[in-house]
C-alpha atoms as a PDB file:
ATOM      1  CA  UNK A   1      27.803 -19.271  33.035  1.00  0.00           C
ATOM      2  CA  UNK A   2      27.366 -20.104  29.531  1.00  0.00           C
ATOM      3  CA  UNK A   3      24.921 -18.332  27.301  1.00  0.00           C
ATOM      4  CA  UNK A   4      22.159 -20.094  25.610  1.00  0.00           C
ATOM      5  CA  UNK A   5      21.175 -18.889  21.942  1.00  0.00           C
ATOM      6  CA  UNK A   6      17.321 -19.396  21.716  1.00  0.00           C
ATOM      7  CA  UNK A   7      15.708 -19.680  17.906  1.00  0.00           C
ATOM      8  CA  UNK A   8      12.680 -19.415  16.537  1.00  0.00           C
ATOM      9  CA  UNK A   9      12.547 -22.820  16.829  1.00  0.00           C
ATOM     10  CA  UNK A  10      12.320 -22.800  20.525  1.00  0.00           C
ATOM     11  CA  UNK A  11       8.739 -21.672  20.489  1.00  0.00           C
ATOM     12  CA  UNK A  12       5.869 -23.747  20.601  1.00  0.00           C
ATOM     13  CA  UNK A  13       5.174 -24.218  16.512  1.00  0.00           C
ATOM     14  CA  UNK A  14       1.875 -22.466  16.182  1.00  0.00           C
ATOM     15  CA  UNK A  15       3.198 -19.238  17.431  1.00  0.00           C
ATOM     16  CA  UNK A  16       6.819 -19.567  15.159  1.00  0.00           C
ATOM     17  CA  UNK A  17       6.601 -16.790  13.092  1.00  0.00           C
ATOM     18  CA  UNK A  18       8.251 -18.708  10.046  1.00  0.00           C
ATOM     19  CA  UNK A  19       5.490 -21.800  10.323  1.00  0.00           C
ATOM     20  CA  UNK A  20       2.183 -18.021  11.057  1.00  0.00           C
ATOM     21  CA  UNK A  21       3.795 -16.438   7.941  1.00  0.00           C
ATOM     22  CA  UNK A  22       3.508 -19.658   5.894  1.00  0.00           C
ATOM     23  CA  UNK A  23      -0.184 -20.140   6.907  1.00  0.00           C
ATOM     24  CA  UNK A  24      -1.301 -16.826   7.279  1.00  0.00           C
ATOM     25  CA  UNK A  25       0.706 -14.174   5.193  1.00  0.00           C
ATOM     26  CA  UNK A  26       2.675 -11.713   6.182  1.00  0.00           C
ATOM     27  CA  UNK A  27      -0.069  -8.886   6.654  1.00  0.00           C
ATOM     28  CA  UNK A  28      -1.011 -11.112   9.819  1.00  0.00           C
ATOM     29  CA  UNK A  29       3.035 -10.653  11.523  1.00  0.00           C
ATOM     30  CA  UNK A  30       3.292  -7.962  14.127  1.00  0.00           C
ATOM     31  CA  UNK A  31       6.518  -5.767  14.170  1.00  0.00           C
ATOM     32  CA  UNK A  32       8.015  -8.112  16.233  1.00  0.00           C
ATOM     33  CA  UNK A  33       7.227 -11.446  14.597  1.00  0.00           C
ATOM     34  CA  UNK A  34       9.185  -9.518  11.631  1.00  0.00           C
ATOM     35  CA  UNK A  35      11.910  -8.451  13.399  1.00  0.00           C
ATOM     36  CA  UNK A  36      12.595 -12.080  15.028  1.00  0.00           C
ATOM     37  CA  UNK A  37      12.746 -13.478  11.495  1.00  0.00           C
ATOM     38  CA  UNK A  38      15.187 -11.198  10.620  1.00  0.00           C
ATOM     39  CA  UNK A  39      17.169 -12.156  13.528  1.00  0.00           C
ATOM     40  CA  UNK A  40      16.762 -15.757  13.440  1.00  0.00           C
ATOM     41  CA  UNK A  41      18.024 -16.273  16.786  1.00  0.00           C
ATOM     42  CA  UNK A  42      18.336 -14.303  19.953  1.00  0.00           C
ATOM     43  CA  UNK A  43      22.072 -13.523  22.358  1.00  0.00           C
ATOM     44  CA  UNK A  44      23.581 -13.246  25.509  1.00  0.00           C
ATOM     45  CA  UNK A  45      20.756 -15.485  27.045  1.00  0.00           C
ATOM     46  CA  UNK A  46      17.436 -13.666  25.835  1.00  0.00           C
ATOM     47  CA  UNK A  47      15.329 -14.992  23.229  1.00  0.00           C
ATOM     48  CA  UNK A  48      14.553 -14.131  19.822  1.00  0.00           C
ATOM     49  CA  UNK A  49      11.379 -12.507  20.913  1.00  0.00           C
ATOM     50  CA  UNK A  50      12.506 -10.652  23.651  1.00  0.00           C
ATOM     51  CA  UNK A  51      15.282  -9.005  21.382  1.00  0.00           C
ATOM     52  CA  UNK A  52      12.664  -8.314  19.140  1.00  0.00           C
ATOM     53  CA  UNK A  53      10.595  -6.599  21.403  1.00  0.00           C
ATOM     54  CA  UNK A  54      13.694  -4.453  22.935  1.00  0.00           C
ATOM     55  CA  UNK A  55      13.943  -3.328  18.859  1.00  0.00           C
ATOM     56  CA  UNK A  56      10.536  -2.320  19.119  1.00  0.00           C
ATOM     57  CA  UNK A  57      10.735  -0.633  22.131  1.00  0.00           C
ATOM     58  CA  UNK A  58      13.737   1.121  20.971  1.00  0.00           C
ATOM     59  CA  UNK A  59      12.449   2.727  18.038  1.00  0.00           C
ATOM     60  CA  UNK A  60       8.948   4.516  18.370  1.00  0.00           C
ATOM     61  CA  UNK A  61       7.748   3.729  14.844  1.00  0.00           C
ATOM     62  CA  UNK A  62       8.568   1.976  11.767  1.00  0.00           C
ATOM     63  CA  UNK A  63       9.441   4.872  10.301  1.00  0.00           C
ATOM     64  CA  UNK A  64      12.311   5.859  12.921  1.00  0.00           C
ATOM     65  CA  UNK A  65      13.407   2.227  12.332  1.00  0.00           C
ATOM     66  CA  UNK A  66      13.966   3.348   8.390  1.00  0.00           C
ATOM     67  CA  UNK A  67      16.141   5.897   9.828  1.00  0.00           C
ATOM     68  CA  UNK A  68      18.016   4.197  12.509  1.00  0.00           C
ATOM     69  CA  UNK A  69      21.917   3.918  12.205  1.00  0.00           C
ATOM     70  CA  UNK A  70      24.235   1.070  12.707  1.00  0.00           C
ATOM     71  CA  UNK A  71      25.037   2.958  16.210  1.00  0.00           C
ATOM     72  CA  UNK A  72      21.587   3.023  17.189  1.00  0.00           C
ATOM     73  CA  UNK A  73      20.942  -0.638  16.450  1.00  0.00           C
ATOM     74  CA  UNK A  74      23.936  -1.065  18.686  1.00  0.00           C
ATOM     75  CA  UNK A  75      22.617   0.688  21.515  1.00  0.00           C
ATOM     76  CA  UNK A  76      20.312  -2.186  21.671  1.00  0.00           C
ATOM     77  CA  UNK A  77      21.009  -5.062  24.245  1.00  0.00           C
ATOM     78  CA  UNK A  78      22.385  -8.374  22.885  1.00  0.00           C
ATOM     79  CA  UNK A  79      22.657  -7.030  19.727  1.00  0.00           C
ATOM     80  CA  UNK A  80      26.306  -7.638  18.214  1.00  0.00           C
ATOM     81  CA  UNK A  81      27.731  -6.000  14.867  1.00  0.00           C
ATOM     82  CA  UNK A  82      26.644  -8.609  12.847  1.00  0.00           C
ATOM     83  CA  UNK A  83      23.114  -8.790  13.590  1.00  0.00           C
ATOM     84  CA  UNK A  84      23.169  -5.172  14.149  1.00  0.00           C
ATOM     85  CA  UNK A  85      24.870  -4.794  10.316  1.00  0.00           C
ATOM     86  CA  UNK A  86      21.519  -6.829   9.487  1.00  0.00           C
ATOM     87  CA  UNK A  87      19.064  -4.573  10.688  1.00  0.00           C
ATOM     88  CA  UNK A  88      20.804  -1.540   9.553  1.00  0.00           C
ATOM     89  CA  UNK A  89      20.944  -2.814   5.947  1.00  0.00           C
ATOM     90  CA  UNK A  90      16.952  -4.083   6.526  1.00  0.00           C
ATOM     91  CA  UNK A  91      16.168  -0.180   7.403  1.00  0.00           C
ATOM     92  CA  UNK A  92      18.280   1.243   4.579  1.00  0.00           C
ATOM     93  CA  UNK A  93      16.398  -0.802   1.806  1.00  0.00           C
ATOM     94  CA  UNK A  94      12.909   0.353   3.430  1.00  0.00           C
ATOM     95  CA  UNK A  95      14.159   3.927   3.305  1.00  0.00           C
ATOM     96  CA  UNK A  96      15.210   3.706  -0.378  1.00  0.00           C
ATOM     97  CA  UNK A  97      12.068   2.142  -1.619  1.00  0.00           C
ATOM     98  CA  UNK A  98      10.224   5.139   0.181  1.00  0.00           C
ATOM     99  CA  UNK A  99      12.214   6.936  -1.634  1.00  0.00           C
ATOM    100  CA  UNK A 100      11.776   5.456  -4.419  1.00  0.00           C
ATOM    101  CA  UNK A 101       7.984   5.244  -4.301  1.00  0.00           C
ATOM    102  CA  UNK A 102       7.888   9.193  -3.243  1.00  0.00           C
ATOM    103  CA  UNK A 103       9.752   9.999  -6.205  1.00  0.00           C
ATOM    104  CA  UNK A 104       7.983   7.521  -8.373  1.00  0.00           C
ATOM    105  CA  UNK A 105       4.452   9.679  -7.530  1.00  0.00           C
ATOM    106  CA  UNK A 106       6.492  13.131  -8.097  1.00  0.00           C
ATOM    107  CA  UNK A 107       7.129  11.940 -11.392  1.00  0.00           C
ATOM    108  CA  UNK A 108       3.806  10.911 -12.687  1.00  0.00           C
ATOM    109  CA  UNK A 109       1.989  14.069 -10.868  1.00  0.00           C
ATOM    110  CA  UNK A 110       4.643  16.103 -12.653  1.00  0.00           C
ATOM    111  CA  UNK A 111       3.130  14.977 -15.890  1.00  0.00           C
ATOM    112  CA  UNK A 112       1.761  17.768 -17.835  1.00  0.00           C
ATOM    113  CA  UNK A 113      -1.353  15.906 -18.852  1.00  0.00           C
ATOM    114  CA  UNK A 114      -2.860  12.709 -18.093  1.00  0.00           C
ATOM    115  CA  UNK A 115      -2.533  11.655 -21.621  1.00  0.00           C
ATOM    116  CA  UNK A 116      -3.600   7.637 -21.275  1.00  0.00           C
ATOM    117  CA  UNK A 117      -4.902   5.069 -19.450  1.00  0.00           C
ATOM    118  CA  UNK A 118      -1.897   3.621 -18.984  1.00  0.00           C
ATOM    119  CA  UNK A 119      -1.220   6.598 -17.075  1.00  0.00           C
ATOM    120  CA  UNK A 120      -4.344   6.763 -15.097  1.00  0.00           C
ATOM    121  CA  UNK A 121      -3.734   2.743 -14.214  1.00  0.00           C
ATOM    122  CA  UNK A 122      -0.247   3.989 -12.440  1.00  0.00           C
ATOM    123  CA  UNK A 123      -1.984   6.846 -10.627  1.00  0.00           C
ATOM    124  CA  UNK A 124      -4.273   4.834  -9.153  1.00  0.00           C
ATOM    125  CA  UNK A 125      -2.036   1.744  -8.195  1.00  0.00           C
ATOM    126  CA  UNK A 126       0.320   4.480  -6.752  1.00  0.00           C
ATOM    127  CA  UNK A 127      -3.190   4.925  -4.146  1.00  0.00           C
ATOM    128  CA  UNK A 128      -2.974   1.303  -3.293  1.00  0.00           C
ATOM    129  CA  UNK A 129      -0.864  -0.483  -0.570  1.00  0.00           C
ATOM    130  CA  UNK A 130      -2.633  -3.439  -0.047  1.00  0.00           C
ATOM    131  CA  UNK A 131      -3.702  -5.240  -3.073  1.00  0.00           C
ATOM    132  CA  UNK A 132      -5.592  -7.871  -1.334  1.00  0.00           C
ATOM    133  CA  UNK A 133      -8.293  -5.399  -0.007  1.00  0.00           C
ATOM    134  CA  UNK A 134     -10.494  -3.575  -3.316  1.00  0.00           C
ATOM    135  CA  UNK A 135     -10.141   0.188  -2.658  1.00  0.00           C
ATOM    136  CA  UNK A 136     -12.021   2.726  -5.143  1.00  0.00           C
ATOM    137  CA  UNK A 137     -10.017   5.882  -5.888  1.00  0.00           C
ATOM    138  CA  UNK A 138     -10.948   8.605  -7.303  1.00  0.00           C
ATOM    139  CA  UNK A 139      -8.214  10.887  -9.627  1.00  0.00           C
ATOM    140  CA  UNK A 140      -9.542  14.564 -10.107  1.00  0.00           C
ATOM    141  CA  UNK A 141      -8.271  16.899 -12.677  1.00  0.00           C
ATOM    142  CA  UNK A 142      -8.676  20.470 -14.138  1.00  0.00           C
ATOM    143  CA  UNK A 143      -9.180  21.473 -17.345  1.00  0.00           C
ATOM    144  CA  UNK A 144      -6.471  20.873 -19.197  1.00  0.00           C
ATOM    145  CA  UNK A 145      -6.115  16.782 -17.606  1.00  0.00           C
ATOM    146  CA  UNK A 146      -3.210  17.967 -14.984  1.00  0.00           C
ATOM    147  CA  UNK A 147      -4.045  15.780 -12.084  1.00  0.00           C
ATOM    148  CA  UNK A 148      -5.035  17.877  -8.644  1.00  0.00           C
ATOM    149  CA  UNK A 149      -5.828  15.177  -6.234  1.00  0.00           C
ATOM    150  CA  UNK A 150      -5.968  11.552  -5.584  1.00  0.00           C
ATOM    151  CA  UNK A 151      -7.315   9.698  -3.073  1.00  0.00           C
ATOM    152  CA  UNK A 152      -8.554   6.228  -2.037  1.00  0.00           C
ATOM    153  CA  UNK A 153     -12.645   7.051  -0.979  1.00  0.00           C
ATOM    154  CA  UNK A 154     -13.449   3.429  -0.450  1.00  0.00           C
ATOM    155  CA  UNK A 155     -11.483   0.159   1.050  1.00  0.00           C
ATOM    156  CA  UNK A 156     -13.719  -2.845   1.047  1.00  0.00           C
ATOM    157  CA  UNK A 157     -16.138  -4.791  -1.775  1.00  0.00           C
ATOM    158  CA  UNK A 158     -17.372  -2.245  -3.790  1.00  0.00           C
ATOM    159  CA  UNK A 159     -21.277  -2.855  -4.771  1.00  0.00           C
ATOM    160  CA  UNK A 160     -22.994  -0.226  -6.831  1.00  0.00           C
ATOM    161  CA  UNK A 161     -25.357   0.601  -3.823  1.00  0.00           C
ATOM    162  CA  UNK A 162     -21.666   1.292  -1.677  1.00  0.00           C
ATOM    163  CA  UNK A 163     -20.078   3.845  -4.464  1.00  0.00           C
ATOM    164  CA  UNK A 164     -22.765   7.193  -3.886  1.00  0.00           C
ATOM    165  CA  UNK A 165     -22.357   9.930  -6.769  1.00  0.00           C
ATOM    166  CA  UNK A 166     -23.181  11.684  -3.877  1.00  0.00           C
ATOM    167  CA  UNK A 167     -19.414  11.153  -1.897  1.00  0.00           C
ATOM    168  CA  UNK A 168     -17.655  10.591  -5.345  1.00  0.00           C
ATOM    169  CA  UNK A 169     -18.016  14.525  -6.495  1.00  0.00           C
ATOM    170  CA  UNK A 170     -18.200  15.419  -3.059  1.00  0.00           C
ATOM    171  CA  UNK A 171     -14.097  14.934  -3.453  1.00  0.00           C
ATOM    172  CA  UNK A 172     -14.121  16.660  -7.205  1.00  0.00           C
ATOM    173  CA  UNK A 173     -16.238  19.754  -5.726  1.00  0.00           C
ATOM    174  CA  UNK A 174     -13.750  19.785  -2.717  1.00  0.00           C
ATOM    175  CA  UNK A 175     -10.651  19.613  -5.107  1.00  0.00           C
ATOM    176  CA  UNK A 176     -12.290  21.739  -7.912  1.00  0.00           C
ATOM    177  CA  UNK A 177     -12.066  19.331 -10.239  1.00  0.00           C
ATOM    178  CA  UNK A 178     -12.868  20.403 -13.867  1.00  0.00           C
ATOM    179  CA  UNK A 179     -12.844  15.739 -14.619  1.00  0.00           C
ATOM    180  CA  UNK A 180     -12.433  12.718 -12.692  1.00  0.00           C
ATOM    181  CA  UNK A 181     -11.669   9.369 -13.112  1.00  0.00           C
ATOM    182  CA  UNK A 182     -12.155   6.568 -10.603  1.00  0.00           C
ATOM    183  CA  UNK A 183     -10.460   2.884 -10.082  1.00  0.00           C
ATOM    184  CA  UNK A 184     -10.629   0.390  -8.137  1.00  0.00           C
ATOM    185  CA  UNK A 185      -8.469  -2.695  -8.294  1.00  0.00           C
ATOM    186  CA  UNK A 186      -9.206  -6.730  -8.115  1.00  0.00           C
ATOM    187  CA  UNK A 187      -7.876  -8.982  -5.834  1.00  0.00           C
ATOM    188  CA  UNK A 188      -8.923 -12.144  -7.865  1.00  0.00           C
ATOM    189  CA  UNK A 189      -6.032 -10.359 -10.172  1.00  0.00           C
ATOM    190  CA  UNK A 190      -8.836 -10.243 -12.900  1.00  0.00           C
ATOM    191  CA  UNK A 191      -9.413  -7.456 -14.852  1.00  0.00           C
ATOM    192  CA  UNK A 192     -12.572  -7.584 -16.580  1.00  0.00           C
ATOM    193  CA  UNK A 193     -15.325  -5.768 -15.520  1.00  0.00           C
ATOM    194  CA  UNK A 194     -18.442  -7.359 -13.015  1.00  0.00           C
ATOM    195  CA  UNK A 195     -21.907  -6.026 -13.176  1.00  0.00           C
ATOM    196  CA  UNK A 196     -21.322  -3.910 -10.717  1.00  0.00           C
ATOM    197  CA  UNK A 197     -18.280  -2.423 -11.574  1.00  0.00           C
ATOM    198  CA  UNK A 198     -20.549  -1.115 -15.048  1.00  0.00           C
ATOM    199  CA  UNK A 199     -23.709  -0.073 -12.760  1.00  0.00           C
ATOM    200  CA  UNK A 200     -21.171   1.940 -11.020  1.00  0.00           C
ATOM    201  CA  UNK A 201     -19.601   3.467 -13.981  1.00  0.00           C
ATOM    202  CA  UNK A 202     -23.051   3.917 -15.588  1.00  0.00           C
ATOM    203  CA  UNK A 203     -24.840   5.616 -12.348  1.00  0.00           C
ATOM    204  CA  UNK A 204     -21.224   8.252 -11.543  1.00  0.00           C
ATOM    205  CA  UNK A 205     -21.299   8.886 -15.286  1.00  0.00           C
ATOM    206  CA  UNK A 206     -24.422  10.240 -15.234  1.00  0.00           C
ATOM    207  CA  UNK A 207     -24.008  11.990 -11.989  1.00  0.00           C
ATOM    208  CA  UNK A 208     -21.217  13.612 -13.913  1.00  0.00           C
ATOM    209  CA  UNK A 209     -23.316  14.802 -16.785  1.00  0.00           C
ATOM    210  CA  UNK A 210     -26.204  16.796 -14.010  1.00  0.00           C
ATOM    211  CA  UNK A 211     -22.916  18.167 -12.045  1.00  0.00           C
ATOM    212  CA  UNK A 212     -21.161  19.209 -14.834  1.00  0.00           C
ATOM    213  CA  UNK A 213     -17.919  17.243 -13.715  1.00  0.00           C
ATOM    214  CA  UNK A 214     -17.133  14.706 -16.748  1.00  0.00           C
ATOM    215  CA  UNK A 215     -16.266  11.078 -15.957  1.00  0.00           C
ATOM    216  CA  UNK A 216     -13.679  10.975 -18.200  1.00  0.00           C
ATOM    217  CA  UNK A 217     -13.004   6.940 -17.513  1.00  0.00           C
ATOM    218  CA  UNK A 218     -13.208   3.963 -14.878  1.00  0.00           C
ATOM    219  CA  UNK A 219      -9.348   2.170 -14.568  1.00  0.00           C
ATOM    220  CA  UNK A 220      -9.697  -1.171 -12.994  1.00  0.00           C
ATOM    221  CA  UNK A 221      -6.314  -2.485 -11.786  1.00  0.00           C
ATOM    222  CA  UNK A 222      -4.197  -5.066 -10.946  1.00  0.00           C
ATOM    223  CA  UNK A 223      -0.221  -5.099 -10.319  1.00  0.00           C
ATOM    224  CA  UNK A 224       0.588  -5.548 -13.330  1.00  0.00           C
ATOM    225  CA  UNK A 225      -2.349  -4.756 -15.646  1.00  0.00           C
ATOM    226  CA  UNK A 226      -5.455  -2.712 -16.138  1.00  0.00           C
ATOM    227  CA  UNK A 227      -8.624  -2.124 -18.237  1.00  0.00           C
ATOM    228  CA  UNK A 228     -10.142   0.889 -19.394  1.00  0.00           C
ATOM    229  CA  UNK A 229     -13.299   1.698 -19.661  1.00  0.00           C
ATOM    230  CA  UNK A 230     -12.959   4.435 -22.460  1.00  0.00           C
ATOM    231  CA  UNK A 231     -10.909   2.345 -24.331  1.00  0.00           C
ATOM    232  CA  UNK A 232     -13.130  -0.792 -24.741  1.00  0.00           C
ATOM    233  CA  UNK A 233     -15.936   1.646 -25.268  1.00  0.00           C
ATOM    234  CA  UNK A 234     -17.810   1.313 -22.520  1.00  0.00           C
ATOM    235  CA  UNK A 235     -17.984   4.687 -21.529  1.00  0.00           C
END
């Protein structure tokens, strides 16, 4: 009997995840659709999907993926050395750049004082995984501008009526914060403030003031930049 080798090309275009990844990002693949493009093509008579899904199946989450050895990969039907080599080096990256990231946050927590803004900006894009999607964080410190806490309060479009004093210092009260900061980043990729984004700062400053909690500054961020509030002199 001889073995067919299905692609991705063997499904019906709409649903190829090469063509849905083009059109639609890759937020919008499933687990599978990602595995299959690593893949490429499927063995022994099953498709590229249905290997896929065995992967999935295999491993309970993505994080046991990270984990998984070049044994366990081989454990999995249809799945020769090569392929299997693949995967294995796939999960090794992700579990360096966790790594990586964890020890990228140790290091900037471990900071003896929040000292700049420049600072503050990589705090707060250390909060954010999805850049696409505005999230307002708020960075608490004590007394002496050691950070304490930090913690994403808000994922959507922030509007001055959205951002309550109220649930901002509820998280500095609950942390004991002596200071806060907040940030939020852009997803246009602009930095300069809107007219809500200085309501905002306006209203939590003086919040801050009656509480006795100081907004110290308000970071917005993008990948690769920031502005300050306190340093344009806006607050």
């Amino acid at each position: 009997m001889s073995h067919i080798n299905f692609t991705v090309k063997d499904l019906p275009p709409d649903d190829r995840p090469r063509e849905r990844l083009a059109r639609e990002g890759k937020d919008k693949l499933s687990d599978i659709e990602l595995f299959a493009l690593i893949l490429g093509s499927g063995f022994s008579g099953m498709s590229v999907m249905d290997t896929a899904k065995e992967i999935k199946k295999r491993f309970h989450s993505l994080v046991d993926f990270k984990e998984a050895s070049l044994q366990d990969f081989r454990q999995i039907k249809g799945l020769g050395k090569a392929k299997a080599s693949q995967l294995v080096a796939c999960a090794e990256i992700s579990r360096r750049i966790a790594r990586d990231e964890a020890k990228k946050r140790t290091d900037i927590k471990n900071q003896t004082a929040v000292t700049s803004s420049s600072i503050a900006a990589e705090l707060a894009r250390n909060q954010i995984e999805d850049f696409n999607i505005e999230n307002f964080i708020i960075l608490s410190f004590n007394s002496r501008n050691k950070l304490v806490a930090a913690e994403v309060s808000t994922i959507g479009t922030l509007t001055s009526s959205l951002v309550h004093p109220r649930e901002t210092f509820k998280a500095a009260i609950r942390n004991h914060a002596a200071k806060i900061m907040i940030a939020h980043n852009h997803p246009s990729g602009e930095t300069d403030p809107s007219d809500d984004d200085i309501k905002i700062t306006k209203r939590l400053s003086e919040g801050g003031k009656i509480l006795g909690i100081e907004l110290i500054d308000h970071i917005i961020v993008t990948p690769d930049d920031f502005f300050s509030f306190k340093d344009e002199g806006l607050l």
